[in-house]
Protein backbone atom coordinates (compact mmCIF):
# COMPACT_ATOMS: atom_id res chain seq x y z
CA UNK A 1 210.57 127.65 134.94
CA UNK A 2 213.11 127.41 132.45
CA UNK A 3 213.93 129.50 129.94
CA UNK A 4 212.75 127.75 126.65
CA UNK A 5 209.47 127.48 129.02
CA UNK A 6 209.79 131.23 129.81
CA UNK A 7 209.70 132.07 125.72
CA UNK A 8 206.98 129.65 125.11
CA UNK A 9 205.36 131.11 128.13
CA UNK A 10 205.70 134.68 126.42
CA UNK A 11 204.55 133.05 122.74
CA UNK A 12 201.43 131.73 124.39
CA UNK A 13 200.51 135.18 126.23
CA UNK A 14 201.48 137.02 122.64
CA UNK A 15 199.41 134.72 120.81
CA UNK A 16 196.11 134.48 123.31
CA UNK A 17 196.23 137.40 125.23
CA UNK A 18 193.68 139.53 123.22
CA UNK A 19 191.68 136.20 123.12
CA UNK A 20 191.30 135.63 126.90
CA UNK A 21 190.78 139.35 127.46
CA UNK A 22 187.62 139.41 125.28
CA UNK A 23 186.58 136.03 126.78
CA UNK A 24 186.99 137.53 130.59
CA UNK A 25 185.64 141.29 128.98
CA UNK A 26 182.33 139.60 128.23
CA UNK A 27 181.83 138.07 131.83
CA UNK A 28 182.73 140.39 134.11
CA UNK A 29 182.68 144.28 134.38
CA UNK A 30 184.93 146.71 132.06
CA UNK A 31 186.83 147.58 135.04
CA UNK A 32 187.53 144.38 136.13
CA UNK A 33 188.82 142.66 133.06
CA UNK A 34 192.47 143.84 132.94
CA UNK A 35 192.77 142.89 136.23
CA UNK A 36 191.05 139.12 135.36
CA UNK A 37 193.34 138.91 132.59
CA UNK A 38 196.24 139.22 134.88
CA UNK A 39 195.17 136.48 137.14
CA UNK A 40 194.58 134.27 134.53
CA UNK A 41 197.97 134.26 133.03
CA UNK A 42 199.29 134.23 136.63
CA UNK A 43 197.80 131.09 137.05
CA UNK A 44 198.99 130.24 133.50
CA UNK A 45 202.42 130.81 134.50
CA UNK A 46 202.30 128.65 137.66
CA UNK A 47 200.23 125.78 135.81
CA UNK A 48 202.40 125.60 132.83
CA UNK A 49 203.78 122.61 132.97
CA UNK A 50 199.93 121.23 132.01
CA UNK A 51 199.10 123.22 129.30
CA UNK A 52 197.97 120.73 126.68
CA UNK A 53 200.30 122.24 123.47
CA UNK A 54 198.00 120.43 120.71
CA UNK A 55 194.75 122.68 122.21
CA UNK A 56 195.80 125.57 124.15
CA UNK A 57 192.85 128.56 123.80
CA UNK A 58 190.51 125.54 125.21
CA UNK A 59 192.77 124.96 128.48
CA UNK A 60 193.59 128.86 128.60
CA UNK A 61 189.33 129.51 128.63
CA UNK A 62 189.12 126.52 131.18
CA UNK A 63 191.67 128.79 133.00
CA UNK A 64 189.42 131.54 132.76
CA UNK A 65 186.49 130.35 133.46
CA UNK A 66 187.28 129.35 136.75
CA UNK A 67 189.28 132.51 137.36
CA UNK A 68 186.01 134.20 136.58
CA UNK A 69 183.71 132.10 138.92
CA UNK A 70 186.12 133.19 141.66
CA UNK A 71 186.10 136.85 140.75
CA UNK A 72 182.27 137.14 140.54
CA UNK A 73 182.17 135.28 143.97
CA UNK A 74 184.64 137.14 145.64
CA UNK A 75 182.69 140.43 144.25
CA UNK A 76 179.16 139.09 144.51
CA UNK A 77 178.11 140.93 141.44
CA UNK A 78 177.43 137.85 139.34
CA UNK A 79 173.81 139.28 138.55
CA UNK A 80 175.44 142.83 137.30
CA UNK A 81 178.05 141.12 135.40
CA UNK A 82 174.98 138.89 133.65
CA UNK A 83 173.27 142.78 132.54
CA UNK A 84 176.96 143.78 131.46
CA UNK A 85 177.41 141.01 129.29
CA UNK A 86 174.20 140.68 127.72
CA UNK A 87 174.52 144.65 126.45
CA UNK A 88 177.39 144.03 124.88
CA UNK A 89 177.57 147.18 123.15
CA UNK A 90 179.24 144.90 119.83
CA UNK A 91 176.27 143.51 119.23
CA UNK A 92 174.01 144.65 116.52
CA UNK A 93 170.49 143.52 115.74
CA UNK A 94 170.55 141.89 112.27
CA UNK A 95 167.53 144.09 110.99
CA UNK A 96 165.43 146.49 112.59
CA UNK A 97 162.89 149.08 111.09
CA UNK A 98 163.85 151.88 113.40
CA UNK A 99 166.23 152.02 116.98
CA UNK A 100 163.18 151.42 119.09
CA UNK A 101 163.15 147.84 117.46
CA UNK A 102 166.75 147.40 118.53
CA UNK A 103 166.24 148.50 122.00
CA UNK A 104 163.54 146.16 122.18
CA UNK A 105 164.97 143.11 120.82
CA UNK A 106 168.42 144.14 122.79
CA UNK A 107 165.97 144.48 125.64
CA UNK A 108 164.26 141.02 125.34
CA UNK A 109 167.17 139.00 124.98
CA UNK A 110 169.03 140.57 127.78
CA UNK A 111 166.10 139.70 130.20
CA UNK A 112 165.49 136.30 128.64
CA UNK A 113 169.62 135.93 129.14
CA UNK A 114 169.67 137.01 132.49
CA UNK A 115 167.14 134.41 133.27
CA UNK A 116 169.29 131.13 131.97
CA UNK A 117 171.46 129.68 134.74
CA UNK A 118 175.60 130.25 134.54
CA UNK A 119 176.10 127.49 132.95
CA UNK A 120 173.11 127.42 130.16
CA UNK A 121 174.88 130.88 129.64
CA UNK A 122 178.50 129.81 129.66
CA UNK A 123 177.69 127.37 127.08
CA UNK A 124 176.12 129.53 124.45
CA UNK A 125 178.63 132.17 125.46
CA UNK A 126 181.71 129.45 124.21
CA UNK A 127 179.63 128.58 120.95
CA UNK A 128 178.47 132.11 120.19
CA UNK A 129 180.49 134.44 121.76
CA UNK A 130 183.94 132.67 121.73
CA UNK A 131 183.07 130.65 118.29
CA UNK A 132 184.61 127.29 119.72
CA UNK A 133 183.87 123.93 118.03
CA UNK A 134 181.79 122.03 120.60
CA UNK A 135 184.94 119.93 121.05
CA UNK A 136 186.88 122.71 122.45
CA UNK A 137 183.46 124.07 123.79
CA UNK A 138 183.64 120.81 125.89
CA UNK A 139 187.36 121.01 126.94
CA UNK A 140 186.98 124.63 128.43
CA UNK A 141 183.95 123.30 130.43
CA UNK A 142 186.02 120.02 131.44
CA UNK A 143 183.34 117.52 130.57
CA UNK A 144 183.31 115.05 127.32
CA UNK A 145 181.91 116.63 123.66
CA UNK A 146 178.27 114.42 124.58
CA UNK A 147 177.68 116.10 127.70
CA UNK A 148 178.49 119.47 125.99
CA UNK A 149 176.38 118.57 123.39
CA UNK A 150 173.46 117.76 125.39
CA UNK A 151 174.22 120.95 127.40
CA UNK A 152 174.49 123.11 124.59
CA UNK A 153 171.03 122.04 123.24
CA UNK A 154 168.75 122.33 126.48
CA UNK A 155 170.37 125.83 126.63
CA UNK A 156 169.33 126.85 122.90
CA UNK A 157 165.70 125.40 124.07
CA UNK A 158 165.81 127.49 127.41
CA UNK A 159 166.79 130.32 125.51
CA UNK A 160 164.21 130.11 122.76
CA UNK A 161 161.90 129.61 125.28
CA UNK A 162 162.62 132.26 127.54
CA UNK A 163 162.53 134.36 124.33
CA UNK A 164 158.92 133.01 123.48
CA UNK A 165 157.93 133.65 126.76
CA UNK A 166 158.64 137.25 126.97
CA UNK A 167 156.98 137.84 123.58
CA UNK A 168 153.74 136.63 125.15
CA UNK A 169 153.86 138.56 128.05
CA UNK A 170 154.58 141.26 126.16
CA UNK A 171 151.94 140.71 123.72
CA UNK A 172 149.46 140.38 126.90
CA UNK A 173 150.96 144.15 128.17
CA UNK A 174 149.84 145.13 125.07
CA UNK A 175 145.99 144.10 125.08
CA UNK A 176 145.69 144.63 128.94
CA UNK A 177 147.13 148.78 128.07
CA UNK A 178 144.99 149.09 124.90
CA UNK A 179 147.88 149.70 122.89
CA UNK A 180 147.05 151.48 119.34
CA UNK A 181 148.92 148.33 117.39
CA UNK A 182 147.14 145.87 118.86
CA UNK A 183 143.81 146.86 119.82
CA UNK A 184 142.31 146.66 122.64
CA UNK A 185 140.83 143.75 124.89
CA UNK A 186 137.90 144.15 123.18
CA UNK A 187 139.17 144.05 119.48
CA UNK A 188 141.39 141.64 118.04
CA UNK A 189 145.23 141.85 117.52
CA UNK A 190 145.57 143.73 113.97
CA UNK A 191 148.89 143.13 111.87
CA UNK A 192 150.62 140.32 114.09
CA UNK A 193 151.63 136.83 112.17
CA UNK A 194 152.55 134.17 114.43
């Protein structure tokens, strides 16, 4: 490397840095993610001769996402890192009447979250978590905006799903136990709208 590539090297970890570290922060485990980080800009360093300069933060996730997928391999934790990303303690819960309500929507998505595959997950991770235009959605995935696209909508309809799904199980807990806001299998529901 030379050394106007060496400064624009250093400009592109200044610049990014905090943005890959969140990126690898929310996929694998709090200890981990320094270390990720690292690697990432390791292999940034010896790839850097292909870094696209018109769209970098889309080829720098690419990097990372791959970097990750061999990290959570290598550690075989990629169902604990699923938990630890989906209680993100960042996240709030938009309104609640009371904390129960939080753990309980916190609690629902994480389970209907942990049961989406990687990628349905990686997908609404770049939209939502990352806030990418599906263009740059597409080019840290390495597949064309249309098959993002289509991606990115079966996962939104998995994940609704998922969440639907869970609500009626729940709702069936809740008639099967007798619970006291929702009668009992011999009365009827009282107060729920659907």
């Amino acid at each position: 490397m030379v050394l106007g590539e060496e400064n624009e090297f250093r400009a592109v970890y200044v610049r990014h840095h905090t943005a890959v570290y969140r990126y690898v922060r929310r996929r694998v485990l709090a200890d981990d993610a320094a270390d990720v980080t690292a690697e990432v800009f390791t292999t940034v360093w010896r790839r850097f001769g292909d870094l696209p300069r018109e769209r970098v933060l889309p080829w720098l996730y690419g990097v990372a996402r791959n970097t990750v997928a061999n990290h959570l391999r290598a550690q075989e934790t990629a169902s604990a890192a699923a938990v630890a990303v989906a209680v993100d303690k960042s996240a709030t819960v938009a309104v609640a009447r009371d904390v129960g309500d939080q753990v309980a929507a916190r609690d629902a998505v994480r389970r209907a979250w942990s049961g989406l595959s990687a990628t349905d997950r990686e997908v609404l991770a770049l939209i939502g978590w990352e806030a990418l235009p599906v263009r740059d959605a597409a080019r840290a995935m390495e597949c064309s905006t249309a098959v993002f696209s289509m991606r990115l909508l079966r996962a939104r309809q998995r994940l609704r799903k998922a969440l639907d799904d869970l609500d009626d199980l729940d709702d069936l807990d809740d008639l099967e136990n007798g619970s006291p806001w929702t009668g009992t299998a011999d009365t009827p529901k009282v107060g729920v709208v659907r």
